[in-house]
C-alpha atoms as a PDB file:
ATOM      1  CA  UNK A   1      40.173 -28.142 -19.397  1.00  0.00           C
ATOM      2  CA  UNK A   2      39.995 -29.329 -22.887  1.00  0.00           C
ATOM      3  CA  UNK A   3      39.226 -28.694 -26.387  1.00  0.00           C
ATOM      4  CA  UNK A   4      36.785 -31.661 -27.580  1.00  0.00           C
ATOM      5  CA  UNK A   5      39.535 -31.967 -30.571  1.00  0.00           C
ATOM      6  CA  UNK A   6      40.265 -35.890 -29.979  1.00  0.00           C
ATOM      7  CA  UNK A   7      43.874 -36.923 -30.319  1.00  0.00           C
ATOM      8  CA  UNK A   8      43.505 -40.371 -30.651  1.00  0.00           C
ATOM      9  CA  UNK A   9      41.003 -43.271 -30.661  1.00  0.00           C
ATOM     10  CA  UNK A  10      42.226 -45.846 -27.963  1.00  0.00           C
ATOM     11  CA  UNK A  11      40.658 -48.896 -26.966  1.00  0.00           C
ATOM     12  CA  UNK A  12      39.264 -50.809 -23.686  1.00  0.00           C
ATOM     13  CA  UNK A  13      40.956 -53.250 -23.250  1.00  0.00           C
ATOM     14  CA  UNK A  14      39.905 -54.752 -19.508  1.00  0.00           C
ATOM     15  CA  UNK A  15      37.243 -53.663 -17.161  1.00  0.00           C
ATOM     16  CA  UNK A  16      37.556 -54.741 -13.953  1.00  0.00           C
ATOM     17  CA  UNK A  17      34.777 -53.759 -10.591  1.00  0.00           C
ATOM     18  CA  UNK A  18      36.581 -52.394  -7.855  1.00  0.00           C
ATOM     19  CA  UNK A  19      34.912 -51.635  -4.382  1.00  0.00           C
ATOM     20  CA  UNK A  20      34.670 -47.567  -5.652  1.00  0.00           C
ATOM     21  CA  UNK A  21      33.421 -48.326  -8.963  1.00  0.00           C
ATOM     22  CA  UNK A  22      35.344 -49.952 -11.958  1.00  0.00           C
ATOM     23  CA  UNK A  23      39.000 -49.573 -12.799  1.00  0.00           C
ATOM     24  CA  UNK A  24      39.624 -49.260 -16.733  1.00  0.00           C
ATOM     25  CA  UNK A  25      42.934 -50.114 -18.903  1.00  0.00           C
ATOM     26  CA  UNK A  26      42.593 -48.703 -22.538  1.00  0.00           C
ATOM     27  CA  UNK A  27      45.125 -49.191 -24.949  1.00  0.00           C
ATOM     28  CA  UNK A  28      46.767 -45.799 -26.616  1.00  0.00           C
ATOM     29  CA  UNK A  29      49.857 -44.546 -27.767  1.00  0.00           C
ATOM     30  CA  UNK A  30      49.612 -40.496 -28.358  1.00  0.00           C
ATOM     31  CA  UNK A  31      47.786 -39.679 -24.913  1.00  0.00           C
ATOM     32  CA  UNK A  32      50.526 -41.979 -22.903  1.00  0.00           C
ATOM     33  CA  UNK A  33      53.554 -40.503 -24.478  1.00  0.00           C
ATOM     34  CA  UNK A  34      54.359 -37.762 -22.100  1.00  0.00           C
ATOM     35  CA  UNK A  35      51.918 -38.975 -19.146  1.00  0.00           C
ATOM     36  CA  UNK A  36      52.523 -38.781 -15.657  1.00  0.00           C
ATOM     37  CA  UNK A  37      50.240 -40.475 -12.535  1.00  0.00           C
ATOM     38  CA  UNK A  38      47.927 -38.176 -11.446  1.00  0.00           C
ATOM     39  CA  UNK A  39      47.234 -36.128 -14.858  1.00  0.00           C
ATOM     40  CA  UNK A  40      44.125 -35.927 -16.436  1.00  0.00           C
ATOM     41  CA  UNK A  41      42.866 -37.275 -19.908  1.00  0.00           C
ATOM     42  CA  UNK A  42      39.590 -37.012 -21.514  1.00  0.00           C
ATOM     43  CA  UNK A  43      37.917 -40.595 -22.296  1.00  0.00           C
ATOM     44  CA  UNK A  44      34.702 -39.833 -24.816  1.00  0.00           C
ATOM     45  CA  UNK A  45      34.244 -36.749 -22.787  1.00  0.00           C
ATOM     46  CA  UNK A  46      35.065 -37.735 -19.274  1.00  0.00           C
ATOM     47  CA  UNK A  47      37.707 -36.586 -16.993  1.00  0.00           C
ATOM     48  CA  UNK A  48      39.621 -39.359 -15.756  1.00  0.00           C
ATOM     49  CA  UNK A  49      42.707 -39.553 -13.649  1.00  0.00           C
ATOM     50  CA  UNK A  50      45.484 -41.893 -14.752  1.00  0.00           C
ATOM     51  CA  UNK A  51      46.183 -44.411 -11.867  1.00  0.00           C
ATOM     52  CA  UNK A  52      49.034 -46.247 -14.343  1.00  0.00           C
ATOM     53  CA  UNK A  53      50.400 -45.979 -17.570  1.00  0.00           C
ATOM     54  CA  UNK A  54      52.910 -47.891 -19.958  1.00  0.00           C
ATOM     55  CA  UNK A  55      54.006 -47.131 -23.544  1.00  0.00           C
ATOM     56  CA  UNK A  56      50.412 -48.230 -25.211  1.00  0.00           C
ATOM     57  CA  UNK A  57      47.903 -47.974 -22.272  1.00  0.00           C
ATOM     58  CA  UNK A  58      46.392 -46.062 -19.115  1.00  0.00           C
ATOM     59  CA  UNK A  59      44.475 -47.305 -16.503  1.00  0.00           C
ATOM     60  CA  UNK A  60      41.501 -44.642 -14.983  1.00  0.00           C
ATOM     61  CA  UNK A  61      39.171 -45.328 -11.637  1.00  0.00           C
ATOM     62  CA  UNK A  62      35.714 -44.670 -12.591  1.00  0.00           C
ATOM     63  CA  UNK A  63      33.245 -44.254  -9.439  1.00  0.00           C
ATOM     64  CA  UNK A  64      29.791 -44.609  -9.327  1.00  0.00           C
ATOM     65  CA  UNK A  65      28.891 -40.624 -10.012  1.00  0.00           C
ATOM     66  CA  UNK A  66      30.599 -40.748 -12.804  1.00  0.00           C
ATOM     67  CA  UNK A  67      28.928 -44.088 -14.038  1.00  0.00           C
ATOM     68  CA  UNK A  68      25.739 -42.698 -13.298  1.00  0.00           C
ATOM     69  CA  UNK A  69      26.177 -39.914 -15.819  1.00  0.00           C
ATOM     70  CA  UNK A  70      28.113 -40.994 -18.565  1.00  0.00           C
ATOM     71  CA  UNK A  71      28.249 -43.801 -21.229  1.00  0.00           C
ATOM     72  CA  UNK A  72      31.493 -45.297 -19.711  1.00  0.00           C
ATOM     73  CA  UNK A  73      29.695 -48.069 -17.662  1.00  0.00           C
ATOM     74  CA  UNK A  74      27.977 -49.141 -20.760  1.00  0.00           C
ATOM     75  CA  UNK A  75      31.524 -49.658 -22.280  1.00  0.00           C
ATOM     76  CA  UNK A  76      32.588 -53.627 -23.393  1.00  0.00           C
ATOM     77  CA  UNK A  77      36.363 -54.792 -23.584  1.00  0.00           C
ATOM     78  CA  UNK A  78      37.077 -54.012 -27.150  1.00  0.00           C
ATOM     79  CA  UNK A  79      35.529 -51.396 -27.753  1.00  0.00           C
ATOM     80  CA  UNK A  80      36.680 -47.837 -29.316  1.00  0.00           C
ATOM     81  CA  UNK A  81      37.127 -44.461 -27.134  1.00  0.00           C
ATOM     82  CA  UNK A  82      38.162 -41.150 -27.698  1.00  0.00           C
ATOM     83  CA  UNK A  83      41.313 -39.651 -25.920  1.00  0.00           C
ATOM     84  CA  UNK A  84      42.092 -36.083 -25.238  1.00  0.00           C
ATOM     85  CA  UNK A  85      45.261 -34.637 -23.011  1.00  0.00           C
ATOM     86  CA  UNK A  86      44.049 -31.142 -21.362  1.00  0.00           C
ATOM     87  CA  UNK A  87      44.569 -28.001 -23.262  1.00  0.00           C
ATOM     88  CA  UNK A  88      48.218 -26.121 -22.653  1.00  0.00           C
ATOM     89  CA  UNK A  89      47.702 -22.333 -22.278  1.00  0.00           C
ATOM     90  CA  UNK A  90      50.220 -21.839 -25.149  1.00  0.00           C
ATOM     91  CA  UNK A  91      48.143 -23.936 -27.624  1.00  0.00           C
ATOM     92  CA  UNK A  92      45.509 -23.106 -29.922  1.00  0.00           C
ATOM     93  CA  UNK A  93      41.971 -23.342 -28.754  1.00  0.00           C
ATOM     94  CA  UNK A  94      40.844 -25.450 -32.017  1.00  0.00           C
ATOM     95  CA  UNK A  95      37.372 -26.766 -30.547  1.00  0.00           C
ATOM     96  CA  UNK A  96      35.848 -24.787 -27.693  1.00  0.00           C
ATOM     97  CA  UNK A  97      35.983 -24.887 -24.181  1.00  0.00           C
ATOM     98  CA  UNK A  98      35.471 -28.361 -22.406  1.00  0.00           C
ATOM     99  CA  UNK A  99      35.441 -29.255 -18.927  1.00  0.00           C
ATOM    100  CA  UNK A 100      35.080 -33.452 -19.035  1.00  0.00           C
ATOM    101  CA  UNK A 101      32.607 -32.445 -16.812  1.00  0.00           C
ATOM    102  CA  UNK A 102      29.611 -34.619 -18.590  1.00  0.00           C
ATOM    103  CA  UNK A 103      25.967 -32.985 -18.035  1.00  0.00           C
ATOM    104  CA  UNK A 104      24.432 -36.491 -19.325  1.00  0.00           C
ATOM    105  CA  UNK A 105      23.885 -38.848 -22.121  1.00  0.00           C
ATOM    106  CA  UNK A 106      22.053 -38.649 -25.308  1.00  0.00           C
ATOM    107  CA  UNK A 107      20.933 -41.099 -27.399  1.00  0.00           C
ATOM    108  CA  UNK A 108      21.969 -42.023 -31.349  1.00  0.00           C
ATOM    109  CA  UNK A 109      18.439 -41.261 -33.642  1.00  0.00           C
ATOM    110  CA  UNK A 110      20.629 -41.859 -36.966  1.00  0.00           C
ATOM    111  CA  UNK A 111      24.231 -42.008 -38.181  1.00  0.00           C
ATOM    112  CA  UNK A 112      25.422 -41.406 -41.789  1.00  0.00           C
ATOM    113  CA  UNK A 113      24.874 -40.122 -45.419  1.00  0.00           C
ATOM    114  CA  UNK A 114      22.120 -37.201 -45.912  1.00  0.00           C
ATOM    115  CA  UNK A 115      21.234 -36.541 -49.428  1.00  0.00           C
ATOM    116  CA  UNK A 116      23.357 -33.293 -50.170  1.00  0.00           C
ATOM    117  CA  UNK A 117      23.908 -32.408 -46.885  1.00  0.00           C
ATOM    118  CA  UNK A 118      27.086 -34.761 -45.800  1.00  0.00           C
ATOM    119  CA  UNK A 119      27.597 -37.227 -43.248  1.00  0.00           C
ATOM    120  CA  UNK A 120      25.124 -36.072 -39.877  1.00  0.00           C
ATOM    121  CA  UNK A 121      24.577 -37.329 -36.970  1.00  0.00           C
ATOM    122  CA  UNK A 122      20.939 -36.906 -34.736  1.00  0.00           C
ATOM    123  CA  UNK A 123      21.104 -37.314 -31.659  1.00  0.00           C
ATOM    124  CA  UNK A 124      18.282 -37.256 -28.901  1.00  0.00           C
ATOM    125  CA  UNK A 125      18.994 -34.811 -25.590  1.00  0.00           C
ATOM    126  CA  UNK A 126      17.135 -35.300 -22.057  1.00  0.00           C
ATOM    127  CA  UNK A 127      14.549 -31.943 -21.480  1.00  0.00           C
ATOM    128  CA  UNK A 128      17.183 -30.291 -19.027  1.00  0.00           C
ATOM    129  CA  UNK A 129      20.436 -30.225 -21.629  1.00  0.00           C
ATOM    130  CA  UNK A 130      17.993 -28.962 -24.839  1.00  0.00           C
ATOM    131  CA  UNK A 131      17.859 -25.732 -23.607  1.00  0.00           C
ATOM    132  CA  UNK A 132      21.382 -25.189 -23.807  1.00  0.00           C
ATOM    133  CA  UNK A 133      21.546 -25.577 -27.588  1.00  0.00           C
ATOM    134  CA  UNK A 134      21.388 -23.405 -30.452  1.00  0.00           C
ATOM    135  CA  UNK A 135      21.909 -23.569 -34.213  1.00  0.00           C
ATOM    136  CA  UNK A 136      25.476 -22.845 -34.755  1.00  0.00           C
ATOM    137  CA  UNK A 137      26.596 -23.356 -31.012  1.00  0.00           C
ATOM    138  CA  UNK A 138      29.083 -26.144 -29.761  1.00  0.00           C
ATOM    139  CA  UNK A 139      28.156 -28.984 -28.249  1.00  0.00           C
ATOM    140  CA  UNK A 140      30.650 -32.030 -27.040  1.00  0.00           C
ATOM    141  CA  UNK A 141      29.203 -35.592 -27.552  1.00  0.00           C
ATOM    142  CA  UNK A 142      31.900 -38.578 -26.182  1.00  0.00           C
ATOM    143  CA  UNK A 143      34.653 -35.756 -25.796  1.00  0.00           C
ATOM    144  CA  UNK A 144      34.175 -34.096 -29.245  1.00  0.00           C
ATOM    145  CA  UNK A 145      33.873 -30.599 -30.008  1.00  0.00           C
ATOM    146  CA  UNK A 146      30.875 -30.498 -32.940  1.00  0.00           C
ATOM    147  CA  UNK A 147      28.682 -27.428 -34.266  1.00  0.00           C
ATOM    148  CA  UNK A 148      24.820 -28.122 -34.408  1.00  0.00           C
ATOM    149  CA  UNK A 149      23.854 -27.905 -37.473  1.00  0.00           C
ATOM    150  CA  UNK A 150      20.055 -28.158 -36.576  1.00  0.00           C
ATOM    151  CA  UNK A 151      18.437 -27.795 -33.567  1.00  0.00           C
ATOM    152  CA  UNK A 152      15.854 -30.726 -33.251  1.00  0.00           C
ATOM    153  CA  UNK A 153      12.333 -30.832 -31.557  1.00  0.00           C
ATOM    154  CA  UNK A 154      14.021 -34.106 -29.281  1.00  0.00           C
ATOM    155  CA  UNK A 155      17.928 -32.853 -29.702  1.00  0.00           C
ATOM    156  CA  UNK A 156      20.334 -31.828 -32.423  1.00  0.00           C
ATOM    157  CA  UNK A 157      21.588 -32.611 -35.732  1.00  0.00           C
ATOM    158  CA  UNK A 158      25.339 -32.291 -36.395  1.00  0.00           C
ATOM    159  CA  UNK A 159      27.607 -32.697 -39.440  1.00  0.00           C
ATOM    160  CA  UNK A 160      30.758 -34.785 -39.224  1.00  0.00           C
ATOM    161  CA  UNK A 161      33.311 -34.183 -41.925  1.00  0.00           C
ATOM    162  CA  UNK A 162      35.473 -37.240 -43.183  1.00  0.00           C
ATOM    163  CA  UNK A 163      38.173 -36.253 -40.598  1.00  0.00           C
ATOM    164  CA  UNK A 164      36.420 -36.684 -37.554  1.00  0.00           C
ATOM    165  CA  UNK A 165      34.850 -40.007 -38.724  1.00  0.00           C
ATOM    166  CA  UNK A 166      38.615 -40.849 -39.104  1.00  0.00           C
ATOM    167  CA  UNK A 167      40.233 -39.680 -35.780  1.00  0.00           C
ATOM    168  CA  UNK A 168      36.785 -40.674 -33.605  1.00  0.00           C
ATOM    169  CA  UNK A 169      34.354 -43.296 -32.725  1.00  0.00           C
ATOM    170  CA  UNK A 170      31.499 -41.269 -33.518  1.00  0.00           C
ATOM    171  CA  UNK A 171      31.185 -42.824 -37.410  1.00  0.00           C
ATOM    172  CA  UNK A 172      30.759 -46.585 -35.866  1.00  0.00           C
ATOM    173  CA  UNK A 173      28.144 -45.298 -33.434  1.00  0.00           C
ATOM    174  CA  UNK A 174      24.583 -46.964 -34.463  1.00  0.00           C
ATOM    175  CA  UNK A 175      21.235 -45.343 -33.534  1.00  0.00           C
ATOM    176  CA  UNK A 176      20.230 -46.431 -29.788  1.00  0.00           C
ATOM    177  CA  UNK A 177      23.824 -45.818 -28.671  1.00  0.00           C
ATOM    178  CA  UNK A 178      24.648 -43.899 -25.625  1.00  0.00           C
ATOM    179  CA  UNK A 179      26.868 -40.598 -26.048  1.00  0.00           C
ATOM    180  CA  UNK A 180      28.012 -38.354 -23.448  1.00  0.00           C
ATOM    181  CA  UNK A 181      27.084 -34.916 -23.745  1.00  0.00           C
ATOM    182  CA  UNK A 182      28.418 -32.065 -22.194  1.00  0.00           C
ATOM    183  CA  UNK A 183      26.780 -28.777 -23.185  1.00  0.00           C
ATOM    184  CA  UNK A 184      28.452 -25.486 -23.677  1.00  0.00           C
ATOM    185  CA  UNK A 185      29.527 -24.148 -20.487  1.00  0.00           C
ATOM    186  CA  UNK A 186      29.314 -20.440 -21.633  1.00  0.00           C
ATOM    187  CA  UNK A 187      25.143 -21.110 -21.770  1.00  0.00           C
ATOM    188  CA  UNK A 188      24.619 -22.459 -18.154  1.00  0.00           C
ATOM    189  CA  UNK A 189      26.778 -19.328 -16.528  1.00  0.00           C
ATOM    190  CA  UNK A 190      24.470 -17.282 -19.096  1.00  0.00           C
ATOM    191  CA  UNK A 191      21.522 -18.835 -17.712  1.00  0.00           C
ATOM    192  CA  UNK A 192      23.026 -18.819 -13.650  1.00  0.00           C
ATOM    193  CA  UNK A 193      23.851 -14.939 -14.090  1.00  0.00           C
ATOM    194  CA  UNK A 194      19.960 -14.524 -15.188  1.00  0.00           C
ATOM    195  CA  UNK A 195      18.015 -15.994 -12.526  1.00  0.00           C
ATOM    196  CA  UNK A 196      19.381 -13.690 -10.394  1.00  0.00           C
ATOM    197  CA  UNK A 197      17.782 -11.142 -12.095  1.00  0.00           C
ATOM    198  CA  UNK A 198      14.563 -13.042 -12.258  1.00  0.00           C
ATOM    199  CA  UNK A 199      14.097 -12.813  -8.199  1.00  0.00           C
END
């Protein structure tokens, strides 16, 4: 579990294809300091499993489920990521609750300045995530945790104050760019628990 509050912006710096999928090594400092094989870290949303680690990188195994749903096999060496370590239960729960557990992608409509109304951020969603969303809710797009500020006819609108431009990749994003998205868990038990109802 996580919080969508990033930690730190790392970097890819190789992709290589493996028989399962492709193996990643992104460069980071924060996420790696207290790291072990086997634990789990958020990259722009995703669970991953570190395979290896030194002092400024980890290396994940992406497989093809995972490349089918997310952004990450659209990823180039050099680009920018965001990097999460699961929640502790004796932490704060800042964002909201994340799984890594990415329902799709979205894509970028516009990125920037608004007239009076800050720095936003539209993105598209496919049919089956829209329904999840409401004005004021959370949503997590590439492993942030963000508050819709609108609720769109194709998606949602979101503000992004000057801090999370800082600490993510989301202010370099540029409109037909890929996000993952994972929508607020609480919604699909909502909506599990009701069509039981409905037979």
């Amino acid at each position: 579990m996580f919080t969508g509050i990033v930690e730190e912006r790392g970097e890819i710096e190789s992709i290589t294809k493996t028989p399962e999928g492709i193996r990643v090594r992104i460069g980071a400092k924060a996420v790696v300091a207290d790291a072990s094989v086997g634990d789990s870290i958020a990259v722009n949303g995703v669970c991953l499993t570190v395979v290896e680690f030194g002092g400024s990188h980890l290396v994940a195994d992406v497989v093809p489920e995972t490349l089918s749903r997310s952004n990450l096999g659209r990823l180039n060496e050099g680009d920018g990521v965001n990097l999460e370590r699961p929640m502790t239960l004796n932490a704060r729960l800042d964002g909201h609750i994340v799984q890594g557990h990415v329902d799709g992608v979205g894509t970028v409509v516009a990125n920037g300045p608004s007239n009076e109304e800050g720095h936003r951020l539209v993105v598209t969603l496919p049919p089956e995530l829209r329904k999840y969303t409401i004005e004021k809710g959370s949503i997590t797009l590439d492993g942030a945790s963000l508050t819709i500020a609108k609720v769109t006819k194709e998606g949602v609108d979101v503000a992004l104050i000057p801090l999370t431009l800082q600490l993510t990749s989301l202010g370099e994003r540029e409109p037909g760019d890929v996000l993952n998205v994972e929508v607020d868990m609480v919604a699909k038990y909502v909506e599990r628990m009701l069509e039981a109802y409905r037979q």
